[in-house]
Protein backbone atom coordinates (compact mmCIF):
# COMPACT_ATOMS: atom_id res chain seq x y z
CA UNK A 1 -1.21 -34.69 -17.79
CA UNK A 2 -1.58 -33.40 -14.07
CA UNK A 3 1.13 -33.62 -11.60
CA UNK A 4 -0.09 -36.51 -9.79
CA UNK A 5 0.48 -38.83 -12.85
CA UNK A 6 4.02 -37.06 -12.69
CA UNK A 7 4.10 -38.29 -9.20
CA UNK A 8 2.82 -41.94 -10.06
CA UNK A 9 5.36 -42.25 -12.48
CA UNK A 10 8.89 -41.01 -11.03
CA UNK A 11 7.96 -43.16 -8.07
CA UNK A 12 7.73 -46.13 -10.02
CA UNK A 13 10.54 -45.11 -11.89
CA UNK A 14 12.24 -45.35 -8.64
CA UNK A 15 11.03 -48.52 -7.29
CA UNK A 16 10.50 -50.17 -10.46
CA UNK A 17 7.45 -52.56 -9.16
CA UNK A 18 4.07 -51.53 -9.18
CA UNK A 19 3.09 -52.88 -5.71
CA UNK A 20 5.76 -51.51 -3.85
CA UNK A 21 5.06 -47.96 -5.46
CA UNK A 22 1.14 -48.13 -4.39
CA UNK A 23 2.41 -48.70 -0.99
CA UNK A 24 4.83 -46.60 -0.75
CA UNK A 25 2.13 -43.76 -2.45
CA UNK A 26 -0.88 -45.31 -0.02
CA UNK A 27 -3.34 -45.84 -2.78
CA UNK A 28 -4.43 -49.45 -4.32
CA UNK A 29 -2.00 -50.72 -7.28
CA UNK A 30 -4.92 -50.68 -9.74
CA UNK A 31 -4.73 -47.00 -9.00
CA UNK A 32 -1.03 -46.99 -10.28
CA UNK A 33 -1.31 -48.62 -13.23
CA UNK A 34 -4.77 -46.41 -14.11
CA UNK A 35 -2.46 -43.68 -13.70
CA UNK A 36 0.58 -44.58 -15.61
CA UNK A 37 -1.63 -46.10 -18.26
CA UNK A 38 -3.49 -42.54 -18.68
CA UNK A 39 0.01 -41.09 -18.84
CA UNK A 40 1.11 -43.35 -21.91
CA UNK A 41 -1.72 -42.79 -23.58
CA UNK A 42 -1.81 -38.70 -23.27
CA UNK A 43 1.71 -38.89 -24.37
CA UNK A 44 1.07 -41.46 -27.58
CA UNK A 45 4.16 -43.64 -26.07
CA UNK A 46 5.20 -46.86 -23.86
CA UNK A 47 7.11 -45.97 -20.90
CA UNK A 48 7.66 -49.23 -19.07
CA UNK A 49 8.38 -52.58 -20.29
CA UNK A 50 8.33 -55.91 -18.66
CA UNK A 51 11.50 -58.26 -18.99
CA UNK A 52 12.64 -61.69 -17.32
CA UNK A 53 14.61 -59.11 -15.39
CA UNK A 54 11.40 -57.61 -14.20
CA UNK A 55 10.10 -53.79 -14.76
CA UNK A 56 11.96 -51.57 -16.72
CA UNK A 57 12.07 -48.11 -18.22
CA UNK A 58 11.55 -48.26 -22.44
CA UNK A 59 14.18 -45.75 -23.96
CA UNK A 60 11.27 -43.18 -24.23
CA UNK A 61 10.39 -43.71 -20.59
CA UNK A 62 14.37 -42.92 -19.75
CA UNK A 63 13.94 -39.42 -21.38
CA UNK A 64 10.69 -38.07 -20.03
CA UNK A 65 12.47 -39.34 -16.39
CA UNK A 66 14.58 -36.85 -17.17
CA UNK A 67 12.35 -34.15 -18.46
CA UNK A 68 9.76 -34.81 -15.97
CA UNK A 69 12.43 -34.91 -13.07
CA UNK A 70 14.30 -31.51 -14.41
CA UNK A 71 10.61 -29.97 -14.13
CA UNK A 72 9.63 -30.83 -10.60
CA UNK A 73 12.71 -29.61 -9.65
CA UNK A 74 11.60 -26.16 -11.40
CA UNK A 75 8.23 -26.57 -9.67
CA UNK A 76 9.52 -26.46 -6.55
CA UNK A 77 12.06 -24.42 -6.87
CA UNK A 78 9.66 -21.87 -7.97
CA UNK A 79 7.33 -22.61 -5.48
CA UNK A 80 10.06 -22.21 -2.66
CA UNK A 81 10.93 -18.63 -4.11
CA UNK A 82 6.89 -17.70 -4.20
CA UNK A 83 6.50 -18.58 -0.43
CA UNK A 84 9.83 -16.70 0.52
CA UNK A 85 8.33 -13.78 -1.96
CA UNK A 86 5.21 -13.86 0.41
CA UNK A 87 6.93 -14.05 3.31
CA UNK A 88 9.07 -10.89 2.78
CA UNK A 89 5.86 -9.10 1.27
CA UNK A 90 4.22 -9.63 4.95
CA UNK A 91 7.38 -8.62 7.03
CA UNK A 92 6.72 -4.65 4.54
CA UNK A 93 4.55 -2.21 5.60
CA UNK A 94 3.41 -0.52 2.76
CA UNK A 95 2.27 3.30 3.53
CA UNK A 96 0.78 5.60 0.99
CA UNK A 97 1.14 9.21 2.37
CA UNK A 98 -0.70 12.43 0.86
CA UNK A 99 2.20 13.88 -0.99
CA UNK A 100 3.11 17.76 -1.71
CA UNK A 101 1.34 19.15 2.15
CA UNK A 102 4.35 17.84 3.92
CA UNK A 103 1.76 15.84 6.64
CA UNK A 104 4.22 13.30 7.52
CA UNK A 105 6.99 15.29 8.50
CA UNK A 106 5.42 16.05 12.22
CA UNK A 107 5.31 11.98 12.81
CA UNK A 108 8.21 10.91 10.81
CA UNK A 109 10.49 10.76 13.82
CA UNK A 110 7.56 8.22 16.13
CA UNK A 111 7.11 6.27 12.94
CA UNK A 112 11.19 6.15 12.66
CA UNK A 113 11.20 5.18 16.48
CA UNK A 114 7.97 2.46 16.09
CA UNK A 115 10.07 0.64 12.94
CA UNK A 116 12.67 -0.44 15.19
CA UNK A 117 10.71 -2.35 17.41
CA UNK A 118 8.57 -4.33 15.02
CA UNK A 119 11.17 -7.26 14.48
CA UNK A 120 12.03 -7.99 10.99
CA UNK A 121 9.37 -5.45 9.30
CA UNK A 122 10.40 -2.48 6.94
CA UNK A 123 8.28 0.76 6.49
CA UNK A 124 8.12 1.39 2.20
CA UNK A 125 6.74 4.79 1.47
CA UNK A 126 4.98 6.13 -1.78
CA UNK A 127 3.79 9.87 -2.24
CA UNK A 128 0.54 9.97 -3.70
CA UNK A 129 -2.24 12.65 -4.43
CA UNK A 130 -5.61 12.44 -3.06
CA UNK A 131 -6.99 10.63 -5.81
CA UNK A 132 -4.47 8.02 -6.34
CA UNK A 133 -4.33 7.57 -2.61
CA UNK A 134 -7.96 7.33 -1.86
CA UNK A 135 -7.82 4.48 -4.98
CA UNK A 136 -4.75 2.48 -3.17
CA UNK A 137 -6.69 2.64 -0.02
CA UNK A 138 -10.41 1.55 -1.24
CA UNK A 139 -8.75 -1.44 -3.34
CA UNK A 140 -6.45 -2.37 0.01
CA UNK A 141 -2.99 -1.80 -2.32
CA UNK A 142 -1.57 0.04 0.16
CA UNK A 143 -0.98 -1.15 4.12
CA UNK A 144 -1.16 2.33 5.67
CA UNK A 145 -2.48 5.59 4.63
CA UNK A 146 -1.71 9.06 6.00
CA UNK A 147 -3.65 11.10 4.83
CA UNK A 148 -6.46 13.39 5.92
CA UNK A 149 -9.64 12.28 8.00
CA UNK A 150 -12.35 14.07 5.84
CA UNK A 151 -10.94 11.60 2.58
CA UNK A 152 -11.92 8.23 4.87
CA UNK A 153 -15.32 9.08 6.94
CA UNK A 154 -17.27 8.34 4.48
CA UNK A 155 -16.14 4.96 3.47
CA UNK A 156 -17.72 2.10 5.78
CA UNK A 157 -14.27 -0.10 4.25
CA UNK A 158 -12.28 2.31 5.70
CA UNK A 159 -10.83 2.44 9.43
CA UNK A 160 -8.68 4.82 10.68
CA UNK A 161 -6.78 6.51 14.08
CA UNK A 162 -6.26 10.13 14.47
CA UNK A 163 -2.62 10.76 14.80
CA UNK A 164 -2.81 14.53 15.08
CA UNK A 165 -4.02 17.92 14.62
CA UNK A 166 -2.45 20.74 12.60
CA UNK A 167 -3.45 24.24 12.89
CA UNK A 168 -5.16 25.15 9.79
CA UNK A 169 -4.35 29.01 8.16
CA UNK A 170 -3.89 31.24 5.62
CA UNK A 171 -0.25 31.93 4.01
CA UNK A 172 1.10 34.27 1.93
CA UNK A 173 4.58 35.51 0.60
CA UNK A 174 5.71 38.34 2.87
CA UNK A 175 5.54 40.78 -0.22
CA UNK A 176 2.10 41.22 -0.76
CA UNK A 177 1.85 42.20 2.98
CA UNK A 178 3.30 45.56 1.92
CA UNK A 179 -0.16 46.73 0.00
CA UNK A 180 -2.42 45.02 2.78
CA UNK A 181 -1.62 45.98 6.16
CA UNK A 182 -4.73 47.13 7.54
CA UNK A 183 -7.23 43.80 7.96
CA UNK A 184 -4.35 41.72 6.01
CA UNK A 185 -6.66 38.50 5.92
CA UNK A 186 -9.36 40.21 4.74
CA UNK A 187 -7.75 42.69 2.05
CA UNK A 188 -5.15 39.32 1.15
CA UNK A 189 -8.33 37.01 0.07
CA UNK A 190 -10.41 40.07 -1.02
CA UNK A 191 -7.62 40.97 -3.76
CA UNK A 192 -5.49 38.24 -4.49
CA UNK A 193 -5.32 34.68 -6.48
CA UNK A 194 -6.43 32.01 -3.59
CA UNK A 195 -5.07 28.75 -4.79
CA UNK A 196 -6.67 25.76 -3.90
CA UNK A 197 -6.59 21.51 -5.42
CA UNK A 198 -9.20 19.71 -5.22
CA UNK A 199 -7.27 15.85 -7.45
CA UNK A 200 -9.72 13.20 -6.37
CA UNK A 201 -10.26 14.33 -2.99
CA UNK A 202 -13.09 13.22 -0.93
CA UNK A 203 -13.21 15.72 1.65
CA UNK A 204 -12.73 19.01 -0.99
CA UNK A 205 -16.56 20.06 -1.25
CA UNK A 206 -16.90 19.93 2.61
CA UNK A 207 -13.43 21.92 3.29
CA UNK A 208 -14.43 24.65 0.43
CA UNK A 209 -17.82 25.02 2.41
CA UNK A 210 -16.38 25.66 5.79
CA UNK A 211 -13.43 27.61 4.26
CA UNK A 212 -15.86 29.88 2.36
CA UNK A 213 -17.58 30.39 5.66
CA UNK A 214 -14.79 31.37 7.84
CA UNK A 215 -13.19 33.40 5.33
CA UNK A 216 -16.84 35.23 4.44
CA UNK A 217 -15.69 34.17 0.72
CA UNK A 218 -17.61 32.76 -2.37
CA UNK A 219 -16.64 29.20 -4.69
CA UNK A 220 -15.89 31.49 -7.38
CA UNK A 221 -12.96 33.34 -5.48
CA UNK A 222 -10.96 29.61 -5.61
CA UNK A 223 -8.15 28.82 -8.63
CA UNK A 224 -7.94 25.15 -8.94
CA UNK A 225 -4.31 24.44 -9.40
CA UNK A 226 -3.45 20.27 -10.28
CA UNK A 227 -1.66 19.23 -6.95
CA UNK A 228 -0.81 20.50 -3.71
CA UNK A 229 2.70 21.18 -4.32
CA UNK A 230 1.72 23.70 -7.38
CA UNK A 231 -0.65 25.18 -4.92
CA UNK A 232 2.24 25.91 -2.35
CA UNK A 233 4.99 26.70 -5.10
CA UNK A 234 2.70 29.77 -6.24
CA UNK A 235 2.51 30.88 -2.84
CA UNK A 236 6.14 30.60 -2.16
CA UNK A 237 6.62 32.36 -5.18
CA UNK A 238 4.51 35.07 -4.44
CA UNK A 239 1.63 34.47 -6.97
CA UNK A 240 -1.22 34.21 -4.76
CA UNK A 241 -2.14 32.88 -0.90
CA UNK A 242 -3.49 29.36 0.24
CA UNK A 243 -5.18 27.44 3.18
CA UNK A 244 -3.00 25.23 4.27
CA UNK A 245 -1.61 23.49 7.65
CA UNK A 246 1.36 24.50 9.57
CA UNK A 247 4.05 22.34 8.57
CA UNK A 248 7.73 22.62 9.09
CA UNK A 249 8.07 23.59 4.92
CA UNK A 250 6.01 26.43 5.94
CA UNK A 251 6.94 27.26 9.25
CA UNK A 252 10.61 27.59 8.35
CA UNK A 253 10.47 29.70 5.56
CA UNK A 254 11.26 33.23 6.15
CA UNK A 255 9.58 34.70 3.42
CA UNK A 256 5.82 33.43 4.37
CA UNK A 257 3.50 34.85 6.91
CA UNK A 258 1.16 32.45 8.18
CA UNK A 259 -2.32 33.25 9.88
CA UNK A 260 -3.63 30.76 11.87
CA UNK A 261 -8.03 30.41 11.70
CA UNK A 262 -9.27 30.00 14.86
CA UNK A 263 -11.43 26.57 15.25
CA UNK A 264 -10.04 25.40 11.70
CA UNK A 265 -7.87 22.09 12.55
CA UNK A 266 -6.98 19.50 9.99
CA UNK A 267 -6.61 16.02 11.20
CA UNK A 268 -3.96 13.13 10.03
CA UNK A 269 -5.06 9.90 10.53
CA UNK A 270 -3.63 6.43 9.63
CA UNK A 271 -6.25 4.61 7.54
CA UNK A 272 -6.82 1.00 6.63
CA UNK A 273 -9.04 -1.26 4.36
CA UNK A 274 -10.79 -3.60 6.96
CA UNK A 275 -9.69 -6.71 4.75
CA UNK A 276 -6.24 -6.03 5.45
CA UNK A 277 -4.52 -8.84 7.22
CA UNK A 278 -0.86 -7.74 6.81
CA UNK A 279 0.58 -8.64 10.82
CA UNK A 280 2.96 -5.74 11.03
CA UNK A 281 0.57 -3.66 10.20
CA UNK A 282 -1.51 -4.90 12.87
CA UNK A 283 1.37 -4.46 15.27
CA UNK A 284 2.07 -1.02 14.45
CA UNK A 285 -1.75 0.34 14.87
CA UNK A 286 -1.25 -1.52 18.22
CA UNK A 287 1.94 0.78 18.70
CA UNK A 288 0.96 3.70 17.63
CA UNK A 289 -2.35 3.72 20.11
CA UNK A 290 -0.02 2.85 23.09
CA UNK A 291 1.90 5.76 21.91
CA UNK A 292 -0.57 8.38 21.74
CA UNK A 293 -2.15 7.29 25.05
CA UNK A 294 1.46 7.96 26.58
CA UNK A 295 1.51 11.27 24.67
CA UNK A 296 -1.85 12.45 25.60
CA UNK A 297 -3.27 11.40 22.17
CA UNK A 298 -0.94 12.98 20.21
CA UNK A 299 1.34 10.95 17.91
């Protein structure tokens, strides 16, 4: 049974003569009465019978009218609420941002700002660690990711725009300032727990390389913690210091010290799989690069 034979046969239920319903259907009547035939036969029954009155429905024909009727109307019904379902999946930007470092809350407000003028498009936001995000992003699950630009260089899927730059530094709780005073960067990574997550990201061996470097410090010095959010809760609670980027979490709490390293800059981009084809999301990389070139490249 396929849905054309469905087809076939409510129209001839409706016009009751097989030459009229081949018209009406542009196809020979031989074609009808293949069809309706095949239909009997799949369903072990006689649906039509001929009288002096002309064609008419059997008693079994009257109650698979009715089945078959109840079911297109299911059909498409649920093929109405599918195309609506797509509809409002397009007019959604789905963003996955880099959860725990706080990264979005220096663009929140343009983002806010470039919502309202895409017509009839939300922004939906999930916060996601690196590896989870990087595995959204590869698979195109996600729309939008913000996220760091070391996690997407490598991947030739992968395109992105630099929103901005945030100064990169070491941070510590202002207590363990009072035994390190002299060279406090140096003494601070030379004597206490240096906290650091690595959770699926791409960019971690790089960034420990060039940390190491700058800080004149060895792998070995690093405590892997599971997320980024542990890694700045044991900071703000004194356990240990970090290398992270200036964001308002950090910048406004009166207990941390911050020291920025000179020539160590972490970029945000927006990211994309190149098989992405959601509009809006077109639209708003479209924004947001009309937006940085008024801003001097800064979003």
């Amino acid at each position: 049974m396929n849905f054309q034979q469905l087809e076939y046969f409510l129209s001839l239920c409706q016009n009751m003569n097989y030459s009229e319903t081949a018209r009406r259907l542009y196809v020979s009547q031989p074609t009808v009465s293949k069809q309706i035939a095949a239909l009997e036969s799949e369903l072990n029954m006689k649906l039509f019978k001929r009288s002096s009155n002309g064609l008419a429905l059997t008693a079994e024909g009257q109650i698979m009218q009715n089945a078959f009727e109840h079911a297109i109307h299911i059909i498409n019904a649920a093929k109405e609420d599918a195309l609506h379902l797509s509809v409002q999946k397009s007019r959604t930007i789905h963003f996955g941002i880099l959860e725990g470092a706080d990264i979005v809350s220096p663009i929140m407000g343009s983002l806010a700002e470039l919502e309202k003028q895409i017509e009839n498009t939300n922004f939906s936001f999930d916060f996601l660690n690196h590896g989870t995000l990087n595995h959204k992003l590869e698979y195109n699950e996600i729309d939008l990711a913000v996220t760091l630009l070391e996690e997407v260089l490598a991947n030739p899927m992968i395109e992105y725009i630099p929103l901005r730059d945030l100064t990169h530094g070491l941070v510590a709780h202002r207590s363990l300032l009072k035994s390190y005073s002299r060279n406090p960067i140096s003494d601070l990574c030379q004597n206490c727990n240096f906290y650091i997550t690595s959770n699926g990201s791409r960019g971690y061996k790089k960034y420990v390389r060039d940390l190491c470097q700058e800080l004149n410090l060895n792998e070995s010095c690093f405590h892997i913690v599971p997320d980024i959010e542990t890694q700045i809760l044991n900071v703000e609670s004194g356990m240990g210091i970090s290398a992270v980027s200036l964001t308002p979490r950090i910048e406004n709490n009166p207990s941390l010290l911050f020291f920025p390293l000179e020539g160590f800059s972490i970029t945000i981009v927006a990211a994309w799989h190149k098989n992405n084809t959601n509009e809006g999301r077109r639209q708003l990389i479209r924004m947001i690069r009309k937006h940085r070139k008024e801003n001097n490249g800064v979003f």
